[in-house]
N, C-alpha and C. Protein backbone atom coordinates (compact mmCIF):
# COMPACT_ATOMS: atom_id res chain seq x y z
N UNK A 1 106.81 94.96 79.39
CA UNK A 1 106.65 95.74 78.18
C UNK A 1 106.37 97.20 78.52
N UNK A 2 105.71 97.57 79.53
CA UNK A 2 105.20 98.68 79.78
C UNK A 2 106.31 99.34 80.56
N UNK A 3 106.79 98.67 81.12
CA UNK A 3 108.54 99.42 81.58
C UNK A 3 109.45 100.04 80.50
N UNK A 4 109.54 98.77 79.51
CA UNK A 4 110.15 99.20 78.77
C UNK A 4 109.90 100.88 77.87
N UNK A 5 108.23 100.42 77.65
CA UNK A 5 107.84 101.95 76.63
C UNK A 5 108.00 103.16 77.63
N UNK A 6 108.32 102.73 79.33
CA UNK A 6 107.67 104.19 79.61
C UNK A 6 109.47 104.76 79.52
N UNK A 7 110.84 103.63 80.09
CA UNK A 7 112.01 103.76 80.16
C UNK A 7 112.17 104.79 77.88
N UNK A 8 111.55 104.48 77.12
CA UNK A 8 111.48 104.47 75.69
C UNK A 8 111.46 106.13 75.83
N UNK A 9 109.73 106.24 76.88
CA UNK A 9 109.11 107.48 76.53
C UNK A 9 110.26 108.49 76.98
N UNK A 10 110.67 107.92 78.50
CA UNK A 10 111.71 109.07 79.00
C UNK A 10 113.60 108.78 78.70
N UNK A 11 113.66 108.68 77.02
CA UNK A 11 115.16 107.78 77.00
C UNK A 11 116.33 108.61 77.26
N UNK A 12 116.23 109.63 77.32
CA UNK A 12 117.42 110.58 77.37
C UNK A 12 117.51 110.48 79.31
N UNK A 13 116.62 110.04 80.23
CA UNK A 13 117.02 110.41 82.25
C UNK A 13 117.39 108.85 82.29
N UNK A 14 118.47 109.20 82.67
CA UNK A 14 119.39 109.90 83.29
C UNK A 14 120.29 110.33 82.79
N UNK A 15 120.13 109.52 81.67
CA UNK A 15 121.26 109.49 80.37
C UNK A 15 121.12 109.08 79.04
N UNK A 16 121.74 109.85 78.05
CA UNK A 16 121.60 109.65 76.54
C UNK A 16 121.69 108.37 76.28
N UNK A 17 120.18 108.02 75.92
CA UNK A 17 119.78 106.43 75.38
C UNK A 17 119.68 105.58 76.33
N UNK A 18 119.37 106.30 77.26
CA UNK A 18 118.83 104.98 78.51
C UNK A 18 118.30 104.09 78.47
N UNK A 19 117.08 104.90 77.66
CA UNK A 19 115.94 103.56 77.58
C UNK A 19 116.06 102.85 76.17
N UNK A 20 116.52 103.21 75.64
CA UNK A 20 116.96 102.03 74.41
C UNK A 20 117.87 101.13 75.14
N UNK A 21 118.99 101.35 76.09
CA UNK A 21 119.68 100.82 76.75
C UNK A 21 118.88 99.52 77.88
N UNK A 22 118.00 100.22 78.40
CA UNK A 22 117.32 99.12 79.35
C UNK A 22 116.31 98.07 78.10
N UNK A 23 116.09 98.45 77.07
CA UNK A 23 114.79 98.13 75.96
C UNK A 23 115.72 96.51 75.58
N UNK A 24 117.43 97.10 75.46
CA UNK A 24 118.51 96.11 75.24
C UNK A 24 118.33 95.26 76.36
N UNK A 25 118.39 95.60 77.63
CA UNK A 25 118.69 94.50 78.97
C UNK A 25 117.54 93.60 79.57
N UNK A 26 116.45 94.42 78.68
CA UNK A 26 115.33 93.38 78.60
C UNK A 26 115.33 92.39 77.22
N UNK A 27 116.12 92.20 76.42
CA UNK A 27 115.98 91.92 75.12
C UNK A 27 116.63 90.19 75.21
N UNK A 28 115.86 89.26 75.00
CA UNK A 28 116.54 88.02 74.82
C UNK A 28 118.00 87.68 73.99
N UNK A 29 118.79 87.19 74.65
CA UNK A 29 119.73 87.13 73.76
C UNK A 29 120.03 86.82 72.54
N UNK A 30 118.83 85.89 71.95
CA UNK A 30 118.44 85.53 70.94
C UNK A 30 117.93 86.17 70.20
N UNK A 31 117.73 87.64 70.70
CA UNK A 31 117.01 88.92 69.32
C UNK A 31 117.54 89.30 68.44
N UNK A 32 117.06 89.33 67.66
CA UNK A 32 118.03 90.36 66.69
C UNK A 32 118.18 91.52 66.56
N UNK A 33 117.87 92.21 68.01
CA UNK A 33 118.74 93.38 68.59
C UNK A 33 120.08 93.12 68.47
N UNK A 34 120.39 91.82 69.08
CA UNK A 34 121.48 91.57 69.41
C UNK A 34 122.41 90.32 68.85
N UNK A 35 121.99 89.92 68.10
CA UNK A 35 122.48 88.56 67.41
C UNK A 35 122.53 89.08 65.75
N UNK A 36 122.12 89.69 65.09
CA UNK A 36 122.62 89.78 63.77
C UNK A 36 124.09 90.61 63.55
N UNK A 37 125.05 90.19 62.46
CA UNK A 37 126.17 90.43 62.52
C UNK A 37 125.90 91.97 62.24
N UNK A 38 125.25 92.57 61.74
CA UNK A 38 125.08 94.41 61.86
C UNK A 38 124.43 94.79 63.33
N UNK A 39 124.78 93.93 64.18
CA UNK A 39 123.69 94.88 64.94
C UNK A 39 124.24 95.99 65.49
N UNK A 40 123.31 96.90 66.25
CA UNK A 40 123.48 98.72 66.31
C UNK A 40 123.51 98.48 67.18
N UNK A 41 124.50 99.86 68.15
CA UNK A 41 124.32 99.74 69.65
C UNK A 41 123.41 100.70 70.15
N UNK A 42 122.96 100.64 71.43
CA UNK A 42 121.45 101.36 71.58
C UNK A 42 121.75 102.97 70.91
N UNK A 43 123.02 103.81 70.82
CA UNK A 43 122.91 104.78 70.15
C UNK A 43 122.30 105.21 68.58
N UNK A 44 122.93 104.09 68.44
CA UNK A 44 122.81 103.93 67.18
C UNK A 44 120.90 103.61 66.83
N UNK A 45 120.54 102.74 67.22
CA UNK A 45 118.80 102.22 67.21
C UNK A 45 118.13 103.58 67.55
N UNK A 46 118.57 104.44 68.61
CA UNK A 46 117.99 105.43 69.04
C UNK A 46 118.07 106.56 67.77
N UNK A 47 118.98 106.75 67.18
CA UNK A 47 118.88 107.76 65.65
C UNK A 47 118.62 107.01 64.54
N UNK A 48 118.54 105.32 64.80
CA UNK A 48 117.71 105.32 63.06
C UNK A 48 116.26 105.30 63.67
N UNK A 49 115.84 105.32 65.27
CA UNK A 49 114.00 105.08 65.31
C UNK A 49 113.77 106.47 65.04
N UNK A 50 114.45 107.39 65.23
CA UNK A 50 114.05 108.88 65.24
C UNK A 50 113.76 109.13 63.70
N UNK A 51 114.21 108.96 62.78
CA UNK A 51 114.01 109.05 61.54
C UNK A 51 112.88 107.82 60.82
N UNK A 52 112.23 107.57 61.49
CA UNK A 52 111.13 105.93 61.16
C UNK A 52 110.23 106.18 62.03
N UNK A 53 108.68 105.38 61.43
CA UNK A 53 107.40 105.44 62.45
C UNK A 53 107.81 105.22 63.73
N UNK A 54 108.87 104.52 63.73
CA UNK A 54 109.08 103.98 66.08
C UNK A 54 109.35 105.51 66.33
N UNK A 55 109.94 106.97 66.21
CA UNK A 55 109.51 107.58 66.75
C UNK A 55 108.73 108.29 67.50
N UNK A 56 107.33 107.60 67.35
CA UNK A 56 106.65 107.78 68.24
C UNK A 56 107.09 107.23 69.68
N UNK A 57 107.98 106.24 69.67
CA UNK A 57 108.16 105.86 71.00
C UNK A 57 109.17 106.61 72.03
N UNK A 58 109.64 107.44 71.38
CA UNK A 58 110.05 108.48 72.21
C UNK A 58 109.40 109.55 72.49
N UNK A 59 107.99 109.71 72.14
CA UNK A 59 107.39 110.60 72.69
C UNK A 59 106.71 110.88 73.80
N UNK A 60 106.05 112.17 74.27
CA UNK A 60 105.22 112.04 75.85
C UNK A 60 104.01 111.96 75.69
N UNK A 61 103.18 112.08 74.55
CA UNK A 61 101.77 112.50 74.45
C UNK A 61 101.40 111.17 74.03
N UNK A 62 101.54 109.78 74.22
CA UNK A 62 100.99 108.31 74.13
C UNK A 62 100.17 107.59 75.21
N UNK A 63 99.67 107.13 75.42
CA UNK A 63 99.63 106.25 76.27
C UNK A 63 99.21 104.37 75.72
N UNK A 64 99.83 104.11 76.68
CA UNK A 64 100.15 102.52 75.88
C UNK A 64 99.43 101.19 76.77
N UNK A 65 98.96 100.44 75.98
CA UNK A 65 97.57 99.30 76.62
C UNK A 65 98.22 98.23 75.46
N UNK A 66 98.38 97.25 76.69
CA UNK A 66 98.62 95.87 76.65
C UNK A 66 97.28 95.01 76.16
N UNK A 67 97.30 95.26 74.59
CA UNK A 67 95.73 94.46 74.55
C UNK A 67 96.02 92.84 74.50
N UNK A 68 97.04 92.08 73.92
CA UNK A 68 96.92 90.60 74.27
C UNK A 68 98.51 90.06 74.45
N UNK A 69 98.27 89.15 75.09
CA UNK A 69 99.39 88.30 75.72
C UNK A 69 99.35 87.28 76.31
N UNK A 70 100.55 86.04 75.62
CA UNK A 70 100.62 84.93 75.27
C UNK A 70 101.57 84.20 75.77
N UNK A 71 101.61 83.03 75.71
CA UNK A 71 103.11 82.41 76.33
C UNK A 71 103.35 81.04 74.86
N UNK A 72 104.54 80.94 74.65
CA UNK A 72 104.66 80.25 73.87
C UNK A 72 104.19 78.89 74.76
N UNK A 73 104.09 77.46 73.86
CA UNK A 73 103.60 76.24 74.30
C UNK A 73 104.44 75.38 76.22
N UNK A 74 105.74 76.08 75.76
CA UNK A 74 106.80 75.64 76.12
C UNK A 74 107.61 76.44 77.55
N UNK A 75 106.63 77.99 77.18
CA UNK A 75 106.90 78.89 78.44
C UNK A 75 107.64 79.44 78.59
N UNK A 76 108.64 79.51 77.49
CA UNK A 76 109.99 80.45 77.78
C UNK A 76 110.05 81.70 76.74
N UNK A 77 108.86 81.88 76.19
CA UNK A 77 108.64 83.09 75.24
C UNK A 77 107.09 83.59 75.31
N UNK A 78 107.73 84.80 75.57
CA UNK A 78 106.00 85.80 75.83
C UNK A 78 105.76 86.67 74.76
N UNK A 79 104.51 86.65 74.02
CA UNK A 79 104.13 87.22 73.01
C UNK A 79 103.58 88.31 73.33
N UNK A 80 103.19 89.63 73.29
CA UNK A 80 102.61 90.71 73.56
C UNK A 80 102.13 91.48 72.16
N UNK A 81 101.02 92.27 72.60
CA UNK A 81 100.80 93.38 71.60
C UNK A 81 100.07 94.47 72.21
N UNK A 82 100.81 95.40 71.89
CA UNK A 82 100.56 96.95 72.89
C UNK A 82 100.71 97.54 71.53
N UNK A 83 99.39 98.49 72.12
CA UNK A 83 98.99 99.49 71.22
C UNK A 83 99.43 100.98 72.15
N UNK A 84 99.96 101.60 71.06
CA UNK A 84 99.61 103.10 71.76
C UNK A 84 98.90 104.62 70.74
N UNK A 85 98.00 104.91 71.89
CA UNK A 85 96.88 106.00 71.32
C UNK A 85 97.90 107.68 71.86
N UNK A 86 97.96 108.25 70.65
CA UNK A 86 98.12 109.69 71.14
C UNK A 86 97.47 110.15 72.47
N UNK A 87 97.82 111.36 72.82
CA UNK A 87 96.85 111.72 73.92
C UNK A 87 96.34 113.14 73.60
C-alpha cells in the first residue's frame, strides 16, 4: 500500500500516470478498477481524481500510516486502512 501512495505521490516519474499505472498492476483482477464495463484507463482515473477529494493523493506535503490490517478468513484478500496527515 505504501508503494503504491508513494508511486501516487510521484505519478507523473518517469512518466505521465505512472503511478496510477503501477496503483493498476497492483490492483486484483477482480477490482473494479478493472472489471466494470466503464472502466477508465489509468489516464483517465488520473483526471477524474484530480477534480475529487483523491487529489490529495497526488500530492507531496502527506505523509501516510498504515493504521490497521487484515487478512480475509481464507488469505487471499488483505484489508488495509491508511490514513494520510498533511505535513
Amino acid at each position: 500500500v505504501l508503494l503504491v501512495l508513494e508511486a501516487l505521490r510521484h505519478n507523473d516519474v518517469p512518466t505521465q500516470n505512472r503511478g496510477v499505472e503501477i496503483l493498476f498492476g497492483f490492483s486484483s483482477p477482480t477490482s473494479t478498477i478493472q472489471t466494470t464495463d466503464a472502466s477508465l484507463t489509468p489516464n483517465e482515473y488520473a483526471a477524474f481524481w484530480r477534480d475529487t477529494e483523491y487529489k490529495v493523493l497526488f500530492l507531496q506535503e502527506y505523509t501516510a500510516t498504515i493504521e490497521k490490517a487484515d487478512y480475509s478468513s481464507n488469505g487471499l484478500k488483505a484489508f488495509m486502512t491508511a490514513r494520510l496527515t498533511s505535513n
